[in-house]
PDB file of N, CA and C in Angstrom:
ATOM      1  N   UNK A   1      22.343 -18.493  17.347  1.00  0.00           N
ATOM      2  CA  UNK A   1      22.263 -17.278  16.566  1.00  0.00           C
ATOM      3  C   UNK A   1      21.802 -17.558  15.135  1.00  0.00           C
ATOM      4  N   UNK A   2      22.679 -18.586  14.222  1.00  0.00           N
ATOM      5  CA  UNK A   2      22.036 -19.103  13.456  1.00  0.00           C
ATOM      6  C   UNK A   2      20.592 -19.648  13.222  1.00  0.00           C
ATOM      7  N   UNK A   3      20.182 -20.341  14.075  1.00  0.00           N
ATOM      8  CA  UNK A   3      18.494 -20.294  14.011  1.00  0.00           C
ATOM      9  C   UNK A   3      17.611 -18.811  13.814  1.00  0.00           C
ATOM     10  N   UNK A   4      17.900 -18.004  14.902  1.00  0.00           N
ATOM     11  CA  UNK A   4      16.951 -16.885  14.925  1.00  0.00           C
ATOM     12  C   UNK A   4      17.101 -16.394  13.705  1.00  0.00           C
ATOM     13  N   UNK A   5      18.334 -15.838  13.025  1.00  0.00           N
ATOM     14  CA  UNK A   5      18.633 -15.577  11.678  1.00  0.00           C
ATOM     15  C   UNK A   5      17.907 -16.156  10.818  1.00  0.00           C
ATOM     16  N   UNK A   6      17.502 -17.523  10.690  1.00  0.00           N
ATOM     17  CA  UNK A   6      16.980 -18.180   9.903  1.00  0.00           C
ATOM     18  C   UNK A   6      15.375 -18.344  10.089  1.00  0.00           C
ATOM     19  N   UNK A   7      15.063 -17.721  11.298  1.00  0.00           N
ATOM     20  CA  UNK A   7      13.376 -17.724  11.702  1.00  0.00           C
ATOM     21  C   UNK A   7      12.961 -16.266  11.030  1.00  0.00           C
ATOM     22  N   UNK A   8      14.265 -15.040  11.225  1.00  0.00           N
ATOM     23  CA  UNK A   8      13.796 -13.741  11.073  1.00  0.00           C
ATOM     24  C   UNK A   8      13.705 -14.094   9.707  1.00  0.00           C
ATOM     25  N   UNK A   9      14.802 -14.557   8.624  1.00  0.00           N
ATOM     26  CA  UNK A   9      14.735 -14.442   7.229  1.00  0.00           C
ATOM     27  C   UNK A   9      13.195 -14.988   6.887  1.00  0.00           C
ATOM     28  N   UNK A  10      12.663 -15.827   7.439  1.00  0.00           N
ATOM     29  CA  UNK A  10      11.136 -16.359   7.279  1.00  0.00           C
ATOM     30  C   UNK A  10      10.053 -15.253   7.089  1.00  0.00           C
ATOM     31  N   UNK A  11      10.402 -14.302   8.481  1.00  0.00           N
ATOM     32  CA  UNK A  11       9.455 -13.588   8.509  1.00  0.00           C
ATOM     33  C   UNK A  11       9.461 -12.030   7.664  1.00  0.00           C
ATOM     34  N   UNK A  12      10.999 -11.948   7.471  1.00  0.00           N
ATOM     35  CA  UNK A  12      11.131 -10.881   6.596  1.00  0.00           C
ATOM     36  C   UNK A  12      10.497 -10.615   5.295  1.00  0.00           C
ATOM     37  N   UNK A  13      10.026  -9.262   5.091  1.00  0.00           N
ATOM     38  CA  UNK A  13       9.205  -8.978   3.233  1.00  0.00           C
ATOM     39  C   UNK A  13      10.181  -9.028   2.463  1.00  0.00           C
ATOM     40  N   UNK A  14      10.711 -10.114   2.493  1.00  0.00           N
ATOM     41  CA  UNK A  14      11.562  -9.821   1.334  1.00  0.00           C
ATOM     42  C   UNK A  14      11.458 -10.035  -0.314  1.00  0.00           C
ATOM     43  N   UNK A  15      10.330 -10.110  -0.512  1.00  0.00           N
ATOM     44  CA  UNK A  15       9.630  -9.865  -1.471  1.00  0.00           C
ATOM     45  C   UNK A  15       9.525  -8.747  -2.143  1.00  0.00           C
ATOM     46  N   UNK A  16       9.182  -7.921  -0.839  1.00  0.00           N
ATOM     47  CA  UNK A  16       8.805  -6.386  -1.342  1.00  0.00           C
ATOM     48  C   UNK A  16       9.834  -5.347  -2.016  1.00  0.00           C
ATOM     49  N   UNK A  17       9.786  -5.366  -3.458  1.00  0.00           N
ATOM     50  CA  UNK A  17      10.373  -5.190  -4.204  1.00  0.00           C
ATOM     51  C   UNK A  17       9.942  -3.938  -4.819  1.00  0.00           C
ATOM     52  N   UNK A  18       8.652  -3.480  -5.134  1.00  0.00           N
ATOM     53  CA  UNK A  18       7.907  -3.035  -5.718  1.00  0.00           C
ATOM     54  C   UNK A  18       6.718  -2.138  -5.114  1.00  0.00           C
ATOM     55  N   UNK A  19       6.105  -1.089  -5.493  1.00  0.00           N
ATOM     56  CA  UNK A  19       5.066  -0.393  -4.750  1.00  0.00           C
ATOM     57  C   UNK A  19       3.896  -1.668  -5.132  1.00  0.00           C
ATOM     58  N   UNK A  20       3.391  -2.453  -5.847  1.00  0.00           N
ATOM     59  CA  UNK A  20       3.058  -3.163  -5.727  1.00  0.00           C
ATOM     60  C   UNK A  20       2.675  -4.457  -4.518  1.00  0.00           C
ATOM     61  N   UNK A  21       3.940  -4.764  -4.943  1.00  0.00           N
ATOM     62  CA  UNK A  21       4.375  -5.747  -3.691  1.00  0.00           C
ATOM     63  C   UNK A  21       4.367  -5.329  -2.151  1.00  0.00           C
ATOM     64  N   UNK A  22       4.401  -3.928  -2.433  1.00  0.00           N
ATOM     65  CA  UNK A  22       4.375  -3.336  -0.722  1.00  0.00           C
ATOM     66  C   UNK A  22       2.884  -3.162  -0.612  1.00  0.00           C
ATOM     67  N   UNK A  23       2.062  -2.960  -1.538  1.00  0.00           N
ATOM     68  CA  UNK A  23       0.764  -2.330  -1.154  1.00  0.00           C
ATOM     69  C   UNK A  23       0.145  -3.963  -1.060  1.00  0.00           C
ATOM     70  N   UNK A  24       0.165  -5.295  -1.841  1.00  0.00           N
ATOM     71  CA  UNK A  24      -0.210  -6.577  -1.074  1.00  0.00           C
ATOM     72  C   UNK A  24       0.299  -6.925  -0.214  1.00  0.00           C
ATOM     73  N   UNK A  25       1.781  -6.846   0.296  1.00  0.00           N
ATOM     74  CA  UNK A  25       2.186  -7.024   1.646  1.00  0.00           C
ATOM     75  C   UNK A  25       1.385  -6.298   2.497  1.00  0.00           C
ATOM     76  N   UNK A  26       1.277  -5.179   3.084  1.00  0.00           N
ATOM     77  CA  UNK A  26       0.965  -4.219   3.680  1.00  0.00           C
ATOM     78  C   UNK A  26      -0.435  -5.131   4.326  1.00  0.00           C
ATOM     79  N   UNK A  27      -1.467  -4.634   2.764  1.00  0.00           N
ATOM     80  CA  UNK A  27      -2.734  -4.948   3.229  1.00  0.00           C
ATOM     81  C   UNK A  27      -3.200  -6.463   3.528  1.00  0.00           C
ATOM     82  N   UNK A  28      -2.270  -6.942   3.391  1.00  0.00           N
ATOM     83  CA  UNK A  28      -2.860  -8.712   3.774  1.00  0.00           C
ATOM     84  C   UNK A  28      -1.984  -9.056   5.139  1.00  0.00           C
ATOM     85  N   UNK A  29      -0.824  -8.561   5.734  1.00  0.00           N
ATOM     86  CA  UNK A  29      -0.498  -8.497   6.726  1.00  0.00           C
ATOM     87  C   UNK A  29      -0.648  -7.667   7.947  1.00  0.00           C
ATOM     88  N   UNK A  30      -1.243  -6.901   7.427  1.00  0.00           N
ATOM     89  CA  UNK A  30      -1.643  -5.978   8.771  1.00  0.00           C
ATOM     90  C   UNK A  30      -3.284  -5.539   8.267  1.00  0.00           C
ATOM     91  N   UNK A  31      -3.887  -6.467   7.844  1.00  0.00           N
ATOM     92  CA  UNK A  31      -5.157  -6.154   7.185  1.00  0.00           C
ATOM     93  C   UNK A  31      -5.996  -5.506   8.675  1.00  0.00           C
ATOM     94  N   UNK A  32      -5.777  -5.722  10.056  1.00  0.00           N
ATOM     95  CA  UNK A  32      -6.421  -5.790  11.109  1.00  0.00           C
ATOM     96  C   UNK A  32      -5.786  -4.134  12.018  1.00  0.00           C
ATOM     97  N   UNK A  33      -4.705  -4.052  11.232  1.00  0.00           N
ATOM     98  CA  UNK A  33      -4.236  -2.585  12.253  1.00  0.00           C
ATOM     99  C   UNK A  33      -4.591  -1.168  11.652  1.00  0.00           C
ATOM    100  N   UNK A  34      -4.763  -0.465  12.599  1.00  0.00           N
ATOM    101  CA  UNK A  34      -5.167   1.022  11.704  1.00  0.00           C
ATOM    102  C   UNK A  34      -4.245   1.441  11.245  1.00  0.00           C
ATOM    103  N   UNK A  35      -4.903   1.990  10.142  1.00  0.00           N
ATOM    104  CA  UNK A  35      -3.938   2.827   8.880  1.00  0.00           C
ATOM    105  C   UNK A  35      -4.337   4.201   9.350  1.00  0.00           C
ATOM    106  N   UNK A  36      -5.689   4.768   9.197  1.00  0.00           N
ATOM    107  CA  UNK A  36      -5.462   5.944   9.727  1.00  0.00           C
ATOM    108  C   UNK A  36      -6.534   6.472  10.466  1.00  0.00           C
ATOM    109  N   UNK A  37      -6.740   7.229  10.730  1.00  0.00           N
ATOM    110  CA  UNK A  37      -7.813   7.703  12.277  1.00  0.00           C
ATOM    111  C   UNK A  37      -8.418   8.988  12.110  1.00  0.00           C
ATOM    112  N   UNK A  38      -9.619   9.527  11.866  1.00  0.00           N
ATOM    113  CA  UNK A  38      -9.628  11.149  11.820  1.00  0.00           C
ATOM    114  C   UNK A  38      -9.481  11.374  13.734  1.00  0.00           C
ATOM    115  N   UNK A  39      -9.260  12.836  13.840  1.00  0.00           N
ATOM    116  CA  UNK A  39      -8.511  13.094  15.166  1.00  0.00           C
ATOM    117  C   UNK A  39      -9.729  13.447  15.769  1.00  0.00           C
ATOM    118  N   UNK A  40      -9.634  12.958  17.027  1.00  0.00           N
ATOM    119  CA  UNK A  40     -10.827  13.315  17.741  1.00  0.00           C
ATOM    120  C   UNK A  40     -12.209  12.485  17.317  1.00  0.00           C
ATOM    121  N   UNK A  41     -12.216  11.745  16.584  1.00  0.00           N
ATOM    122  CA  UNK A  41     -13.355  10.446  15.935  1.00  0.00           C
ATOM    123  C   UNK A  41     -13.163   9.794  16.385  1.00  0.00           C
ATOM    124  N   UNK A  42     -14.469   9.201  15.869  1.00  0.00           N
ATOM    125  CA  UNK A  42     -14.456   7.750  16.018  1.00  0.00           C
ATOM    126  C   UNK A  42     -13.887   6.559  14.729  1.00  0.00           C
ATOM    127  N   UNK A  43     -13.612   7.452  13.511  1.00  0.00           N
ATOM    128  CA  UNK A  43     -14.056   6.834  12.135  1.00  0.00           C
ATOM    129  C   UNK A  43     -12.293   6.775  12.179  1.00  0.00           C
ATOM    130  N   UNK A  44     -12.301   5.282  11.697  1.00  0.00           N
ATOM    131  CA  UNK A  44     -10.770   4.786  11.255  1.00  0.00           C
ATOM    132  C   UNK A  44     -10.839   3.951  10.246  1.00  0.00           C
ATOM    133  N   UNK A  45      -9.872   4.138   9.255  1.00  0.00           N
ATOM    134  CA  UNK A  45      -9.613   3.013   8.246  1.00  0.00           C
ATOM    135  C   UNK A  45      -8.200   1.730   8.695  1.00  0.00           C
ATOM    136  N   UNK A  46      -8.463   0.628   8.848  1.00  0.00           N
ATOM    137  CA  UNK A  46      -7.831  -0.445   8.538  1.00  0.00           C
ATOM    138  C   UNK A  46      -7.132  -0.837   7.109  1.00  0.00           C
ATOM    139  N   UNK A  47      -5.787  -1.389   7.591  1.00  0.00           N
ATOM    140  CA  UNK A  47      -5.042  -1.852   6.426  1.00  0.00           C
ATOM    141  C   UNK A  47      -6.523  -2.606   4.987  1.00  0.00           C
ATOM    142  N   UNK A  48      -7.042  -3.330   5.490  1.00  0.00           N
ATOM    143  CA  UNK A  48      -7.864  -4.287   4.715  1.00  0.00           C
ATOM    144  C   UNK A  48      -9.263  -3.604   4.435  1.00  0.00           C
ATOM    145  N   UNK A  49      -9.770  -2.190   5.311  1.00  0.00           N
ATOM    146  CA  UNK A  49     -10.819  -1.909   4.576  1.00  0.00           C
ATOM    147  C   UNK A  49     -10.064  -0.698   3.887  1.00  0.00           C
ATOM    148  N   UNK A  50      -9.260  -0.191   3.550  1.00  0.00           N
ATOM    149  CA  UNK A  50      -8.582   0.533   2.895  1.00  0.00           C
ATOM    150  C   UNK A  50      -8.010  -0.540   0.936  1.00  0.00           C
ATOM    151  N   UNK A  51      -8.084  -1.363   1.393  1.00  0.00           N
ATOM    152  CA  UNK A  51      -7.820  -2.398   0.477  1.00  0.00           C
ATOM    153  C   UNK A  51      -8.959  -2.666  -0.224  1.00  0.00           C
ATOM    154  N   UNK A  52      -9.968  -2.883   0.556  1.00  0.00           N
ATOM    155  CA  UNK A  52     -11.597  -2.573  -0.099  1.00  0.00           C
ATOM    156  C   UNK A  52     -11.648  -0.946  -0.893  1.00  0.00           C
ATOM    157  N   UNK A  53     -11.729   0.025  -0.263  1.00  0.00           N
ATOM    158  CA  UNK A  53     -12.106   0.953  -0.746  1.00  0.00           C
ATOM    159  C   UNK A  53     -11.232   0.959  -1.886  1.00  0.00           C
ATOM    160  N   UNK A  54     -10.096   1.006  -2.081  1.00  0.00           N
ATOM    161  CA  UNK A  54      -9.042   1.322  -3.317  1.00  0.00           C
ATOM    162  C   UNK A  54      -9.595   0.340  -4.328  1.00  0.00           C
ATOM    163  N   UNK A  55      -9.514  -0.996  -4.086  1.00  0.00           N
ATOM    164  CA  UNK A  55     -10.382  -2.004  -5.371  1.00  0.00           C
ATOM    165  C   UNK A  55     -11.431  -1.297  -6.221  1.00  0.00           C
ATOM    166  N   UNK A  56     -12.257  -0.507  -5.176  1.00  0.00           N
ATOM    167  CA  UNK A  56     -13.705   0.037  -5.555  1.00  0.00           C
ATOM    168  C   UNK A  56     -13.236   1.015  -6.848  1.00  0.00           C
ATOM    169  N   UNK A  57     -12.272   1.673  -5.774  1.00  0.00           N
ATOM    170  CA  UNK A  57     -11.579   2.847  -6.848  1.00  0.00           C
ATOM    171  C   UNK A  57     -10.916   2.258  -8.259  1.00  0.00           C
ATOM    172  N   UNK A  58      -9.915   1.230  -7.854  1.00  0.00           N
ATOM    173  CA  UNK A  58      -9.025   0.962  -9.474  1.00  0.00           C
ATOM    174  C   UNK A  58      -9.758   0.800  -9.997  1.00  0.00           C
ATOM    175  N   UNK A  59     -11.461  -0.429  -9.777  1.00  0.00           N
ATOM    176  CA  UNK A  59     -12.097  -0.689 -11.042  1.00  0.00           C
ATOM    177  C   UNK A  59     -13.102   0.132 -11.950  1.00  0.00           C
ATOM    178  N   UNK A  60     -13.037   1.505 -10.685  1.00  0.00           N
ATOM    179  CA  UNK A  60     -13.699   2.481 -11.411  1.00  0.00           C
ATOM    180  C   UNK A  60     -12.814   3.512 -12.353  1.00  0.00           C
ATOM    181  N   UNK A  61     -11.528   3.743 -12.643  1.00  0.00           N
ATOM    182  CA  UNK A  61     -10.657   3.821 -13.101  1.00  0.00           C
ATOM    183  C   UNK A  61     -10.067   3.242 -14.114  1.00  0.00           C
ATOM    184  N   UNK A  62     -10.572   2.395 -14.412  1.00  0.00           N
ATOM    185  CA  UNK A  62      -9.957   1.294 -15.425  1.00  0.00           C
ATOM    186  C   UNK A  62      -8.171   0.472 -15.023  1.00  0.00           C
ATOM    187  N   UNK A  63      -7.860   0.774 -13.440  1.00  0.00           N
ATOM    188  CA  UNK A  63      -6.729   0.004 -12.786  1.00  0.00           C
ATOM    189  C   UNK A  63      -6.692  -1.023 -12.534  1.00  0.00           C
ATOM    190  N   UNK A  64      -5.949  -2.089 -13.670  1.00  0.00           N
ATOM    191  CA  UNK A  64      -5.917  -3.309 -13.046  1.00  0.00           C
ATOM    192  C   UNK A  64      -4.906  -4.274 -11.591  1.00  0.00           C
ATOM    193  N   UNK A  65      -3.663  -3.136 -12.052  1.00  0.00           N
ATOM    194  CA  UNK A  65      -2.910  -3.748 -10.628  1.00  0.00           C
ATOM    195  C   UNK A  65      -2.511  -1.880 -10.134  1.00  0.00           C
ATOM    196  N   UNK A  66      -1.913  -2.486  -9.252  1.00  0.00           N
ATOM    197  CA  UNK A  66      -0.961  -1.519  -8.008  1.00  0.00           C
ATOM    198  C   UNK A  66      -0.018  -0.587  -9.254  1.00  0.00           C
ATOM    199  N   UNK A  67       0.787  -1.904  -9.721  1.00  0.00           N
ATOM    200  CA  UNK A  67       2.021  -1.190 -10.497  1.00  0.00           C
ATOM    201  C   UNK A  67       1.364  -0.365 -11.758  1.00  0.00           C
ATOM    202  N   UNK A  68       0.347  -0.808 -11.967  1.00  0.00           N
ATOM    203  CA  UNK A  68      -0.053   0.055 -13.429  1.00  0.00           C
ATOM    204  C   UNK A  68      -0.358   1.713 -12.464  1.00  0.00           C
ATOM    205  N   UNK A  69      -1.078   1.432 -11.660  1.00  0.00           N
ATOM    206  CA  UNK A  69      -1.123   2.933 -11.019  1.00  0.00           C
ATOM    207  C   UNK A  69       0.120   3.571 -10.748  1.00  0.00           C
ATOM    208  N   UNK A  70       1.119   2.972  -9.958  1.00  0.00           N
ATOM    209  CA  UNK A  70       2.526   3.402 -10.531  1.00  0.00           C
ATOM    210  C   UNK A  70       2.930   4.133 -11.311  1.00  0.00           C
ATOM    211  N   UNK A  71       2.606   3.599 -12.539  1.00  0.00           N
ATOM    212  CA  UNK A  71       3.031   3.957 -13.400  1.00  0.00           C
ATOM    213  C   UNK A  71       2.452   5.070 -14.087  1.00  0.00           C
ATOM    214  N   UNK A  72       1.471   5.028 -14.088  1.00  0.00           N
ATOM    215  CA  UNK A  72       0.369   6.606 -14.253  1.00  0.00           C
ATOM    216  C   UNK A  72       0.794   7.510 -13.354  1.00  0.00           C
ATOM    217  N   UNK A  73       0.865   6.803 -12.059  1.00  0.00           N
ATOM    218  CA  UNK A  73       1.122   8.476 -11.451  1.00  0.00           C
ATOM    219  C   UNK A  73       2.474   8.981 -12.113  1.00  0.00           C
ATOM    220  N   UNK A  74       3.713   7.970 -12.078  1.00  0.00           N
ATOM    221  CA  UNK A  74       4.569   8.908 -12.820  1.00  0.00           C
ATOM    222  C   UNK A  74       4.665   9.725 -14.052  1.00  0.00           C
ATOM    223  N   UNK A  75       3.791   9.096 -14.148  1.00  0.00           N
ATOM    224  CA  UNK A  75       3.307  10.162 -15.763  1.00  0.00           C
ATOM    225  C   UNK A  75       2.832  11.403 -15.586  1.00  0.00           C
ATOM    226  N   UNK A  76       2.118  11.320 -14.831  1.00  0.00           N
ATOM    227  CA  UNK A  76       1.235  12.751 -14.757  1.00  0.00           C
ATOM    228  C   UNK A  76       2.412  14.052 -14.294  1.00  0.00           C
ATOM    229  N   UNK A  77       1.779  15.204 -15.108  1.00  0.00           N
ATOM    230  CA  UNK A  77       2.130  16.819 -15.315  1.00  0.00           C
ATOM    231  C   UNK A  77       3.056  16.947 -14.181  1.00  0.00           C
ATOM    232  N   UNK A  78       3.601  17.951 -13.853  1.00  0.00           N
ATOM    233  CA  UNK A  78       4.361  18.062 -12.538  1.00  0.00           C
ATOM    234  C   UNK A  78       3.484  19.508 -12.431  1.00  0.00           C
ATOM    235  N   UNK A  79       3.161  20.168 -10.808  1.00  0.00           N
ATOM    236  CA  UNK A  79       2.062  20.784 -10.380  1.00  0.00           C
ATOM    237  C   UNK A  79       3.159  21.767  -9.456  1.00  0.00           C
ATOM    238  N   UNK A  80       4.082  21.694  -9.917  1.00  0.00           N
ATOM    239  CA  UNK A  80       4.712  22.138  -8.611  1.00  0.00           C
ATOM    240  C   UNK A  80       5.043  23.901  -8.850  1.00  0.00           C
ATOM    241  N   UNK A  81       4.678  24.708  -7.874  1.00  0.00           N
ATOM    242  CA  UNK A  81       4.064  26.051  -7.810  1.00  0.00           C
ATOM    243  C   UNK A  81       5.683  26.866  -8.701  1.00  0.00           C
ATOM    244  N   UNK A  82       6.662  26.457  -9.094  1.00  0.00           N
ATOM    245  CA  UNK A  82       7.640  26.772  -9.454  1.00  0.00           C
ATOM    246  C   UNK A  82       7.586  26.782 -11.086  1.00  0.00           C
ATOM    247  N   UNK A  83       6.257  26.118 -11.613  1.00  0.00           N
ATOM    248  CA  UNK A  83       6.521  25.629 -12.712  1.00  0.00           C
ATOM    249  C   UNK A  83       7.732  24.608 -13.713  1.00  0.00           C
ATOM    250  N   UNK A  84       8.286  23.736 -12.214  1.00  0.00           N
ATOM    251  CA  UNK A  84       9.928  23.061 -12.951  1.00  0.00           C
ATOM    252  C   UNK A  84       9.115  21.670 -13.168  1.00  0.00           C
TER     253      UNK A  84
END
């Protein structure tokens, strides 16, 4: 029992601490599985070309990491139809 415990702790993210850290976990470990699919297509994005396209995006943005986007989004206005 002790072994497997100690094989799972290996494989566990336990890193992932951070929206950061989840968005390089994510895309470098499952760089090969679909993320998402339009319905009835053919056209799908992968963990890793989704990782491409967003790069394209931060550096057109002036985003240097994950967490700085983070952190912008929490900044921004609140939109919510209630005005709160």
């Amino acid at each position: 029992m002790k072994r497997i415990l100690k094989i799972f702790k290996r494989m566990r993210e336990n890193y992932v601490d951070t929206l950061g850290n989840l968005y390089e976990y994510s895309t470098t470990v499952y760089r090969d599985n679909k993320l998402s699919q339009v319905i009835d297509g053919d056209l799908f994005y992968t963990y890793g070309s989704f990782k491409k396209k967003s790069a394209i995006q931060f550096q057109k943005n002036s985003v240097s990491t994950v967490s700085e986007l983070a952190t912008r989004w929490q900044s921004l206005p609140t939109t919510h139809p209630t005005g709160r």
